[in-house]
N, C-alpha and C. Protein backbone atom coordinates (compact mmCIF):
# COMPACT_ATOMS: atom_id res chain seq x y z
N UNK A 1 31.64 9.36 -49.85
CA UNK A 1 30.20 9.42 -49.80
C UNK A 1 29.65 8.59 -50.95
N UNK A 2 28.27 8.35 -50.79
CA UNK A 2 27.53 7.09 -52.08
C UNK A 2 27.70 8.07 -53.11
N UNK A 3 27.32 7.53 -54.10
CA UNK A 3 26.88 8.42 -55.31
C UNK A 3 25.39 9.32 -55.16
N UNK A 4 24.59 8.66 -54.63
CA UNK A 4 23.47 9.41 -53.99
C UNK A 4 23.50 10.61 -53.45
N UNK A 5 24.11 10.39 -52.47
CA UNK A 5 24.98 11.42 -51.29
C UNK A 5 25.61 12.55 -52.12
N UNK A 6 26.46 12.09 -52.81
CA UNK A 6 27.51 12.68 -53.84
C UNK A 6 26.74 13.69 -54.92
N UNK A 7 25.67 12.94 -55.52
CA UNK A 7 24.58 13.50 -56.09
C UNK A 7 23.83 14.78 -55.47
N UNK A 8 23.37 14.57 -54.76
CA UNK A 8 22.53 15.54 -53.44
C UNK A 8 23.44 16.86 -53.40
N UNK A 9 24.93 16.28 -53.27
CA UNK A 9 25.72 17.38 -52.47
C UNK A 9 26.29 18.47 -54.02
N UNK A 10 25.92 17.77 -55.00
CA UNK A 10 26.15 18.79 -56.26
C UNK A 10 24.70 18.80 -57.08
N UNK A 11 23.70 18.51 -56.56
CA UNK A 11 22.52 19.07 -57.11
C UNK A 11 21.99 18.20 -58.67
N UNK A 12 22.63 17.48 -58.64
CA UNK A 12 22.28 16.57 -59.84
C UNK A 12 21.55 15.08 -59.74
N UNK A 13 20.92 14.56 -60.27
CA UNK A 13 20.63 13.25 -60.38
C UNK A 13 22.14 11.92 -60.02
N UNK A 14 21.46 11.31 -59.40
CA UNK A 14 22.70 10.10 -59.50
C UNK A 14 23.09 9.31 -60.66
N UNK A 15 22.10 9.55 -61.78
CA UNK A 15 21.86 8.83 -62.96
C UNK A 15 23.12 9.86 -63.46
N UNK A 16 22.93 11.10 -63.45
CA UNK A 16 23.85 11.88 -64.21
C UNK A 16 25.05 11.11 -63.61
N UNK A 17 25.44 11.15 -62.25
CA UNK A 17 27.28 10.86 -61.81
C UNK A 17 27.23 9.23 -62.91
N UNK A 18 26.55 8.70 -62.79
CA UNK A 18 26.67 7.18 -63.89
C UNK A 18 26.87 7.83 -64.88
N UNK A 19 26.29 8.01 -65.91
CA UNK A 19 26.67 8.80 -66.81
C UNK A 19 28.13 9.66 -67.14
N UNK A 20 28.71 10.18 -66.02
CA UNK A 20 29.57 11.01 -66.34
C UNK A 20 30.25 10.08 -66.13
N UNK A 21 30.65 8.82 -65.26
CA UNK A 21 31.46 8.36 -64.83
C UNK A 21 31.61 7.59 -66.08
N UNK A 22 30.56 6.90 -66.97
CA UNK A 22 30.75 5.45 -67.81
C UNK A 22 31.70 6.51 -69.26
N UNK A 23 31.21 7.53 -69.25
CA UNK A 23 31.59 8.32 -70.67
C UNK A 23 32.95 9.44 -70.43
N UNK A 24 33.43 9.52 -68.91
CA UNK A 24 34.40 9.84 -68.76
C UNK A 24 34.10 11.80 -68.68
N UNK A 25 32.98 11.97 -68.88
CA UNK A 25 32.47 13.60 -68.99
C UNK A 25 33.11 14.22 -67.58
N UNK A 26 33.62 15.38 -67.46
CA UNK A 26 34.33 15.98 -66.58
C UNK A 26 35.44 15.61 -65.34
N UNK A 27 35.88 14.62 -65.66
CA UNK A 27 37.03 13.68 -65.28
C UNK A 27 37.14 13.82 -63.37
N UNK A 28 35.67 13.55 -63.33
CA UNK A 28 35.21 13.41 -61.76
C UNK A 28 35.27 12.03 -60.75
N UNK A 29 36.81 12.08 -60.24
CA UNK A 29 37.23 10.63 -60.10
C UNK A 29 36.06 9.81 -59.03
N UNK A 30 36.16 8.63 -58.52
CA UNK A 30 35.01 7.87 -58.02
C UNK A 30 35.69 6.29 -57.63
N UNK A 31 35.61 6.02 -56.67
CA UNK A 31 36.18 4.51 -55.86
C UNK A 31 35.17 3.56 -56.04
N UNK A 32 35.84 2.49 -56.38
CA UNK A 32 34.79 1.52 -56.58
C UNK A 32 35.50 0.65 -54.76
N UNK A 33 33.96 0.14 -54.01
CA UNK A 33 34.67 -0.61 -53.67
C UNK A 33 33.52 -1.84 -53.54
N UNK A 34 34.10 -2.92 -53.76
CA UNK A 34 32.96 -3.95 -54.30
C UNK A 34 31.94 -3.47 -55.59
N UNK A 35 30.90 -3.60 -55.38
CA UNK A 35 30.04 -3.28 -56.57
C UNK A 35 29.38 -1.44 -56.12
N UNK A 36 29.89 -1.01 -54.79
CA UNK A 36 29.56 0.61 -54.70
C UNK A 36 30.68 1.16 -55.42
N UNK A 37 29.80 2.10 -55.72
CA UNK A 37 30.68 3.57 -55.92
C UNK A 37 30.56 4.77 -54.75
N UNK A 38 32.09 5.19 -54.41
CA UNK A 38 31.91 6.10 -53.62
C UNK A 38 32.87 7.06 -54.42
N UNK A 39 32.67 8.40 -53.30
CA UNK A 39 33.67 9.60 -54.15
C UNK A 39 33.83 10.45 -52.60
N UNK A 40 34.92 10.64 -52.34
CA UNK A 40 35.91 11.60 -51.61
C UNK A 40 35.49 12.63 -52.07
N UNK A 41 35.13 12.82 -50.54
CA UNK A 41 34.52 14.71 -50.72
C UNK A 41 35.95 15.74 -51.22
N UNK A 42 37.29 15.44 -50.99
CA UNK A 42 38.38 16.03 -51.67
C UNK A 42 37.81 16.44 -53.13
N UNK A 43 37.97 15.34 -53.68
CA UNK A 43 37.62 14.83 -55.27
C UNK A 43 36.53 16.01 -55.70
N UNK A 44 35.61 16.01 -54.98
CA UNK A 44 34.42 16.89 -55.31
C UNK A 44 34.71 18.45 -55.32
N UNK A 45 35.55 18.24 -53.94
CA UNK A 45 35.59 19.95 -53.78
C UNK A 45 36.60 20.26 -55.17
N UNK A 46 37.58 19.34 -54.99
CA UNK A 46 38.65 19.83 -56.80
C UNK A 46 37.81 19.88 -57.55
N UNK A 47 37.10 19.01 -57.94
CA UNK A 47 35.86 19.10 -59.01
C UNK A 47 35.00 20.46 -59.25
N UNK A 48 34.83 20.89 -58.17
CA UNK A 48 33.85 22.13 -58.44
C UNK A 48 34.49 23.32 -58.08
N UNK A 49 36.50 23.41 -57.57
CA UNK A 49 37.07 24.21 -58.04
C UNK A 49 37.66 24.31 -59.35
N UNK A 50 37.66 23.31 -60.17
CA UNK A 50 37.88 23.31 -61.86
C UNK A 50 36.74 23.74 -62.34
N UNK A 51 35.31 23.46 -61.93
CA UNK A 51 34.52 24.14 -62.95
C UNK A 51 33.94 25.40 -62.29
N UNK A 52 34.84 26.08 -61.45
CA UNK A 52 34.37 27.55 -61.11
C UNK A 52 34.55 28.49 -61.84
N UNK A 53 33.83 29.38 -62.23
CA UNK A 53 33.76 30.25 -63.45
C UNK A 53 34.01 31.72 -62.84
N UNK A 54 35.27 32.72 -63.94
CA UNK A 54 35.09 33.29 -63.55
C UNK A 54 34.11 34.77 -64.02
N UNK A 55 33.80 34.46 -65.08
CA UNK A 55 32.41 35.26 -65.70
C UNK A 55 31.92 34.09 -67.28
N UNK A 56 31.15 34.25 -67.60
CA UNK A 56 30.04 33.41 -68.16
C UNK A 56 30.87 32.32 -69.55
N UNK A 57 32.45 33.12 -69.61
CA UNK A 57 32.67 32.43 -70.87
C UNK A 57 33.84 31.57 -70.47
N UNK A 58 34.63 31.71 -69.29
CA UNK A 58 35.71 31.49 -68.23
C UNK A 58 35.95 30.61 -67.59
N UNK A 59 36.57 29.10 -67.66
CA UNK A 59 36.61 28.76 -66.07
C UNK A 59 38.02 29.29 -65.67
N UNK A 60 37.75 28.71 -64.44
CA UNK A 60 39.25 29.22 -63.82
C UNK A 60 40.30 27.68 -63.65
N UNK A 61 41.53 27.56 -63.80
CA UNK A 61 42.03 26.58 -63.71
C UNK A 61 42.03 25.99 -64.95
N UNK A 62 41.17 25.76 -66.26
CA UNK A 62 41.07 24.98 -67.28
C UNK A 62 41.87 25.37 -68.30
């Protein structure tokens, strides 16, 4: 999916996935192909099973 798309589907700005992507923040992998960026909905779902919490101080997996 775009980064847009990608954005939308985790509730954040697309500016943020740039951001995370240029500074390496939560090691949320991303395909370049030509000058897009896309990201495998796989990728995402691992992504937001690493930062699933299991009470406020917790993740699970980390």
């Amino acid at each position: 999916m775009s980064r847009i798309e990608a954005a939308d589907f985790l509730g954040v700005r697309h500016q943020t996935l740039s951001a995370w992507a240029s500074n390496g923040r939560y090691g949320l992998p991303y395909v370049k192909v030509g000058r897009r960026v896309m990201y495998r909905i796989s990728d995402i779902e691992e992504f937001l099973d690493r930062r699933t919490v299991s009470n406020s101080e917790e993740l699970i997996n980390d």
